[in-house]
PDB file of N, CA and C in Angstrom:
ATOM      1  N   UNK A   1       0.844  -1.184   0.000  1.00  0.00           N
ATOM      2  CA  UNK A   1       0.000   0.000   0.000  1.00  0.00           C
ATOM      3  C   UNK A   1       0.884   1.241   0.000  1.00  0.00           C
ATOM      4  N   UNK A   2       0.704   2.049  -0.905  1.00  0.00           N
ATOM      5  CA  UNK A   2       1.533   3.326  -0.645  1.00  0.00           C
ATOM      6  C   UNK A   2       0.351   4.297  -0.680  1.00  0.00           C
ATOM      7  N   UNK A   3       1.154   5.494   0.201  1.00  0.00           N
ATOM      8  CA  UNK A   3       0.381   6.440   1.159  1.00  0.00           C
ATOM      9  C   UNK A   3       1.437   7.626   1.287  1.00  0.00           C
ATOM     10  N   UNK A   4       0.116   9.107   1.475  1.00  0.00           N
ATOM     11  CA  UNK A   4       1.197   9.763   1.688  1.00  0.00           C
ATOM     12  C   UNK A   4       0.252  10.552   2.994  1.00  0.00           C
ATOM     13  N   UNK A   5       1.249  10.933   3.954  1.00  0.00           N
ATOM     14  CA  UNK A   5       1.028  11.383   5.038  1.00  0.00           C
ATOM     15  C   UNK A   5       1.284  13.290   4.902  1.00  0.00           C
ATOM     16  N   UNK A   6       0.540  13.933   5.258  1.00  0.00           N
ATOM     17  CA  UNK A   6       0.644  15.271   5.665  1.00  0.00           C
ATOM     18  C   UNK A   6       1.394  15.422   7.206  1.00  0.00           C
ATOM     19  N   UNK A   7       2.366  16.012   7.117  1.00  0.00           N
ATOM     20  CA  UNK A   7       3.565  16.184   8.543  1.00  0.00           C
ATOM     21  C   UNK A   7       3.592  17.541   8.489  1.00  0.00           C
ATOM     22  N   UNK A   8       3.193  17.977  10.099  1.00  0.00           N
ATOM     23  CA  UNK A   8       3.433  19.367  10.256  1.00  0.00           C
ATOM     24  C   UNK A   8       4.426  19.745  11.219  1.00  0.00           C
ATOM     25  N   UNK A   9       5.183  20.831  11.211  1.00  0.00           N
ATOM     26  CA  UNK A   9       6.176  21.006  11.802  1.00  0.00           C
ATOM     27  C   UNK A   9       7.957  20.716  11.878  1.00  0.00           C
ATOM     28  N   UNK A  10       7.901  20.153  10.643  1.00  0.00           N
ATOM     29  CA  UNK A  10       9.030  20.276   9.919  1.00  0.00           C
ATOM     30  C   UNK A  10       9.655  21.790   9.520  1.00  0.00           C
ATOM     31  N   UNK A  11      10.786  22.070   9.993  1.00  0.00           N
ATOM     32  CA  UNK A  11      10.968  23.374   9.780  1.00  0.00           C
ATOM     33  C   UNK A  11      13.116  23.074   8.975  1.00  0.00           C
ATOM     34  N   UNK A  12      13.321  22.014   8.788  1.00  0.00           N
ATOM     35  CA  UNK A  12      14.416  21.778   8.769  1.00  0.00           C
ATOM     36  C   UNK A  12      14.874  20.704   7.700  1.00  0.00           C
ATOM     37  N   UNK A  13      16.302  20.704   7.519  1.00  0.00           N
ATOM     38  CA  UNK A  13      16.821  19.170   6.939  1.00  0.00           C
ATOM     39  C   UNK A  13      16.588  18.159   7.890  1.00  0.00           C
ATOM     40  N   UNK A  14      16.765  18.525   9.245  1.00  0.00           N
ATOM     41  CA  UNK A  14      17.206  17.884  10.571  1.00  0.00           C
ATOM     42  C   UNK A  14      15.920  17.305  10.339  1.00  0.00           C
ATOM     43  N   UNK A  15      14.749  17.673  10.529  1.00  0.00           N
ATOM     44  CA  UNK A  15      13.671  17.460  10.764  1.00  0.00           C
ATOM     45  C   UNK A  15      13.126  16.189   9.692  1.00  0.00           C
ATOM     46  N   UNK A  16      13.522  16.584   8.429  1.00  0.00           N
ATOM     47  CA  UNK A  16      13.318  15.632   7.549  1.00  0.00           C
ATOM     48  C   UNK A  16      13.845  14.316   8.188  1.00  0.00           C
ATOM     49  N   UNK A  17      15.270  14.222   8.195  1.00  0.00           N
ATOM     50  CA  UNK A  17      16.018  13.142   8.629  1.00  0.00           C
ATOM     51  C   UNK A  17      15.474  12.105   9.697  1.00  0.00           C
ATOM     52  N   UNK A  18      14.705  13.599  10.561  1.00  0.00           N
ATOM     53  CA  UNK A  18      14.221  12.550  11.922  1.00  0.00           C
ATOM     54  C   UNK A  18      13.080  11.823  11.462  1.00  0.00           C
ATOM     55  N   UNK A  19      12.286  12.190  10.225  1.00  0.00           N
ATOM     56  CA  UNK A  19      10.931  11.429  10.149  1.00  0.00           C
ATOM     57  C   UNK A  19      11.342  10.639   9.529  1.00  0.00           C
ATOM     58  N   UNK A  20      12.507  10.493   8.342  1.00  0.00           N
ATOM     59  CA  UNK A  20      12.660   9.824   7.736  1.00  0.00           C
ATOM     60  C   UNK A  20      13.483   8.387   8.100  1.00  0.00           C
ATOM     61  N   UNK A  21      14.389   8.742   9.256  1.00  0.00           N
ATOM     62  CA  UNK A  21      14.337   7.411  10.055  1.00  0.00           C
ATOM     63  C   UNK A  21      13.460   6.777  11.186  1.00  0.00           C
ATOM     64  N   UNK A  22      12.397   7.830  11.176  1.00  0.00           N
ATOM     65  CA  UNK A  22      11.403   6.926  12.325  1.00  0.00           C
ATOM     66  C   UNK A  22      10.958   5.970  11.504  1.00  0.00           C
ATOM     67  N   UNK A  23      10.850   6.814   9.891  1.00  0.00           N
ATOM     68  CA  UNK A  23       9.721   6.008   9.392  1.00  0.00           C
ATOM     69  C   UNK A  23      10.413   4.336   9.077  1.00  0.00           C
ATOM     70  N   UNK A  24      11.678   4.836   8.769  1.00  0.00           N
ATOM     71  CA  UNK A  24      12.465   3.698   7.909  1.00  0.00           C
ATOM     72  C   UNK A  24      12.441   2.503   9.164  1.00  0.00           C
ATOM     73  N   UNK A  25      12.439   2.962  10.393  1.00  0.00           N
ATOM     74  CA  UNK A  25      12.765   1.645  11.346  1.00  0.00           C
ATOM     75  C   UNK A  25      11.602   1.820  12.141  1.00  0.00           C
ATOM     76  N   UNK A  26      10.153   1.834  11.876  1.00  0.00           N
ATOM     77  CA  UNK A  26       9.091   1.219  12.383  1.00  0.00           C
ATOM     78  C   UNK A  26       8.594   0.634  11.162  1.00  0.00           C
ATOM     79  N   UNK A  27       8.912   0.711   9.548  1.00  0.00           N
ATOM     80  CA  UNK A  27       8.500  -0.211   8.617  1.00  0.00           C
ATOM     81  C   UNK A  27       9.303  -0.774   7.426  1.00  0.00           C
ATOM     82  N   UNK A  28       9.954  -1.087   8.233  1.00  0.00           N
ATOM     83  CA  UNK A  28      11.084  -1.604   7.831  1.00  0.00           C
ATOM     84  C   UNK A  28      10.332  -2.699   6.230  1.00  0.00           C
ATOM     85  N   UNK A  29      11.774  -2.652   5.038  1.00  0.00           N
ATOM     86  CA  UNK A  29      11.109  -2.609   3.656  1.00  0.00           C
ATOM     87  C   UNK A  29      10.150  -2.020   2.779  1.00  0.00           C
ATOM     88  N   UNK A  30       9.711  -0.850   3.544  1.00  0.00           N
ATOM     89  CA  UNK A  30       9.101   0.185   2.768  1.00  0.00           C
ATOM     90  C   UNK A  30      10.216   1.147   2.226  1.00  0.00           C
ATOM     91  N   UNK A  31       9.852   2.005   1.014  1.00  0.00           N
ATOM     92  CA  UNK A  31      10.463   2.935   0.841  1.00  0.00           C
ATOM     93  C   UNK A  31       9.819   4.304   1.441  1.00  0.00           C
ATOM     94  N   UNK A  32      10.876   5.201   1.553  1.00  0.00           N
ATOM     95  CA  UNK A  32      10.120   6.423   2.753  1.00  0.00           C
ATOM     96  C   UNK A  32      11.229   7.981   1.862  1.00  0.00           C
ATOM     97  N   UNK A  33       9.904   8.497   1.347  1.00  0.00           N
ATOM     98  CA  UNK A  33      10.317   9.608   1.075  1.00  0.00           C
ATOM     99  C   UNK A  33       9.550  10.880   1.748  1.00  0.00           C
ATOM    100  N   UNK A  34      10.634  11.698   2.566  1.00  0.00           N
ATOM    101  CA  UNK A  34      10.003  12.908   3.025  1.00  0.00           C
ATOM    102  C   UNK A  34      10.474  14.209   2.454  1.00  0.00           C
ATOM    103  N   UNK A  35       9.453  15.123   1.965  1.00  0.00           N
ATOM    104  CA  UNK A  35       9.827  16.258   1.393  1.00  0.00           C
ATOM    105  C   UNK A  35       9.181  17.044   2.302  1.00  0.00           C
ATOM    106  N   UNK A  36      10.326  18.310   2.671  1.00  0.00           N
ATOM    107  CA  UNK A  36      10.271  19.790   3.425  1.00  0.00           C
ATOM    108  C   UNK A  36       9.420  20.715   3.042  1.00  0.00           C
ATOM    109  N   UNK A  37       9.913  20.672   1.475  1.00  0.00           N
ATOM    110  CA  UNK A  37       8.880  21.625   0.846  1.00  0.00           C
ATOM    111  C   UNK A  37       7.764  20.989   0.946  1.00  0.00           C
ATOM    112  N   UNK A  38       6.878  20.048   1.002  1.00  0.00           N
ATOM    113  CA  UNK A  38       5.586  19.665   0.263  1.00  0.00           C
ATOM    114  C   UNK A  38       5.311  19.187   1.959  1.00  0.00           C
ATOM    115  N   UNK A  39       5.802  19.447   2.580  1.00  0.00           N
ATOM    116  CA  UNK A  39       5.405  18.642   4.017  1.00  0.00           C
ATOM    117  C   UNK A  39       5.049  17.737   4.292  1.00  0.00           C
ATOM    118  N   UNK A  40       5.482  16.608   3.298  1.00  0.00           N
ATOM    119  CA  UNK A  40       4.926  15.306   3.034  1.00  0.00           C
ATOM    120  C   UNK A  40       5.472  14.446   3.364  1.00  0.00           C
ATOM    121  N   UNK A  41       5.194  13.311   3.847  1.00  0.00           N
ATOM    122  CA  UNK A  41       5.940  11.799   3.794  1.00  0.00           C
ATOM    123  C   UNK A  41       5.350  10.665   2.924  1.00  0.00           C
ATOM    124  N   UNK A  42       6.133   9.950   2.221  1.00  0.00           N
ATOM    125  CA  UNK A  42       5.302   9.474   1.349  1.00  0.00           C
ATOM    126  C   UNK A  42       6.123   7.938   1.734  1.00  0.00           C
ATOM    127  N   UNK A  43       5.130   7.145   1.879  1.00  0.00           N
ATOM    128  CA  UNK A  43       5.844   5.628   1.968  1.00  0.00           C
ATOM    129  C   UNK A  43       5.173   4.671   0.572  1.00  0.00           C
ATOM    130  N   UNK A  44       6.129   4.219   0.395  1.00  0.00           N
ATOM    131  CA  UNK A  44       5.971   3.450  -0.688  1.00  0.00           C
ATOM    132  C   UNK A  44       5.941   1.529  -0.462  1.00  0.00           C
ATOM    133  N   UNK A  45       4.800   0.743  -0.933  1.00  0.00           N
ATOM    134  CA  UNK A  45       5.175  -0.560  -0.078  1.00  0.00           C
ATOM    135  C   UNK A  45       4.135  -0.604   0.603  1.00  0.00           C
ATOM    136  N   UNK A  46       4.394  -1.970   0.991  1.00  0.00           N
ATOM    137  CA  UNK A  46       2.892  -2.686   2.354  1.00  0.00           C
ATOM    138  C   UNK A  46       3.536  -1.840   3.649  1.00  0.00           C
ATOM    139  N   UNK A  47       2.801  -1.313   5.035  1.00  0.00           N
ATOM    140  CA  UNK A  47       3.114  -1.106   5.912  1.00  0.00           C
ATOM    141  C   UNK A  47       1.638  -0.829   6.518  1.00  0.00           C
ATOM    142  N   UNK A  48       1.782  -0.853   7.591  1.00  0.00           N
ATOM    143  CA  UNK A  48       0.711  -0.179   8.500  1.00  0.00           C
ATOM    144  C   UNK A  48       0.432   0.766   8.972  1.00  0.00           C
ATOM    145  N   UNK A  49      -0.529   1.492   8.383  1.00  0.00           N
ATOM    146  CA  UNK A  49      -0.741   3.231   8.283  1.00  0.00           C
ATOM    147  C   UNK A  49      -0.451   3.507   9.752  1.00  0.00           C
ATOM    148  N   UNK A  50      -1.239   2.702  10.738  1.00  0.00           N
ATOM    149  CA  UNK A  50      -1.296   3.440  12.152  1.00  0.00           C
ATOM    150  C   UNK A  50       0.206   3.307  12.846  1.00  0.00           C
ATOM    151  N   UNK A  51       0.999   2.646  12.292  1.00  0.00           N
ATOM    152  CA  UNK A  51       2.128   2.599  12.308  1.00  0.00           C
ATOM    153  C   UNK A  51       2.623   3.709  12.668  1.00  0.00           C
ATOM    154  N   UNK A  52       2.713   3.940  10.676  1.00  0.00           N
ATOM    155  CA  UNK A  52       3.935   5.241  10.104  1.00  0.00           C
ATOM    156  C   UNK A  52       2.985   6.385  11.145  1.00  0.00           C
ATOM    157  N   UNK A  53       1.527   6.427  11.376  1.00  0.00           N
ATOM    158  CA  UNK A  53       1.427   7.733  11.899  1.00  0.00           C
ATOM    159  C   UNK A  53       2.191   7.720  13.468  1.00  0.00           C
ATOM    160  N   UNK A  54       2.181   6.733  14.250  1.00  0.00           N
ATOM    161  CA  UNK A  54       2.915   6.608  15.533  1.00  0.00           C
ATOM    162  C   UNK A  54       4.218   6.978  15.298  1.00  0.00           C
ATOM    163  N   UNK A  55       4.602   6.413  14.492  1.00  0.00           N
ATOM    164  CA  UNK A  55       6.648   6.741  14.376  1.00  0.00           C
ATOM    165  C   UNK A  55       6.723   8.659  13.522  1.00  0.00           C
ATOM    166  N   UNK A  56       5.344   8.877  12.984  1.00  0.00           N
ATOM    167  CA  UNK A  56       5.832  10.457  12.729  1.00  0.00           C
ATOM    168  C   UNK A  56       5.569  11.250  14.297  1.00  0.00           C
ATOM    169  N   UNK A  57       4.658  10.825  14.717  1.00  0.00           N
ATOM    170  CA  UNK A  57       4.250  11.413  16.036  1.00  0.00           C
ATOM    171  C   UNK A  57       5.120  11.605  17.107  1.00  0.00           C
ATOM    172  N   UNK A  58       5.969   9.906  17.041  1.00  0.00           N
ATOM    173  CA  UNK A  58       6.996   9.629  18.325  1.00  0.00           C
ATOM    174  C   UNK A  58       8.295  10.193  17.811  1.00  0.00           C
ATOM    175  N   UNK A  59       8.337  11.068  16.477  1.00  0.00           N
ATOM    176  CA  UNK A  59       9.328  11.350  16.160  1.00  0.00           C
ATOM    177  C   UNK A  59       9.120  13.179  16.621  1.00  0.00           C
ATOM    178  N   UNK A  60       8.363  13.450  16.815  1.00  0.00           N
ATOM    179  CA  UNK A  60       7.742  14.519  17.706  1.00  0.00           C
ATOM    180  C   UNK A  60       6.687  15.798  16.796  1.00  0.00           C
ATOM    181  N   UNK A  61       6.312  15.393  15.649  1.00  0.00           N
ATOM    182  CA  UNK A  61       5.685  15.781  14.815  1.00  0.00           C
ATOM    183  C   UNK A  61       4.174  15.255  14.177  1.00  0.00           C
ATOM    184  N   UNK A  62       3.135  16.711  13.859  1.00  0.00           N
ATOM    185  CA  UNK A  62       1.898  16.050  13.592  1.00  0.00           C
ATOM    186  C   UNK A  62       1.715  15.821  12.270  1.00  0.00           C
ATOM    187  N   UNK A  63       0.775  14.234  11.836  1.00  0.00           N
ATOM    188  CA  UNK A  63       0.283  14.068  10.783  1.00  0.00           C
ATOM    189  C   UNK A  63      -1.176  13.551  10.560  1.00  0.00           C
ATOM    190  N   UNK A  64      -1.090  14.168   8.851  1.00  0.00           N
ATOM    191  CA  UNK A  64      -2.643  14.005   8.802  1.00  0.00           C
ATOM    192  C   UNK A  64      -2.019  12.562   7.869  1.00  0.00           C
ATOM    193  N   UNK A  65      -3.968  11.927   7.726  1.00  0.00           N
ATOM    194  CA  UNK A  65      -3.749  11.057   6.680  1.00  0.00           C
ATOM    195  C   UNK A  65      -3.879  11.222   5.116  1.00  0.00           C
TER     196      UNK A  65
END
């Protein structure tokens, strides 16, 4: 299933990085692209939505679906 998540509060590269390894190691074999500009995370692949939204959250940032 690929999905793309709305992430707010990204203000950084840093910031990217951090969602982009929450995402990578709570779904592990997905692909995980996050863009700054578009405030997006986009996972590519089977994973579990309520997942990726926990690991953007616990990464300290809000998302929509």
């Amino acid at each position: 299933m690929d999905a793309t998540y709305k992430v707010s509060g990204m203000t950084c590269g840093g910031c990217v990085k951090s969602v982009t390894r929450a995402l990578e190691q709570a779904l592990a074999g997905a692909k995980v692209e996050v863009s700054l500009e578009a405030g997006t995370a986009r996972v590519d692949g089977p994973h579990d939505p309520a997942k990726a939204k926990a690991a953007i959250e616990d990464a300290g940032f809000d998302v929509e679906a």
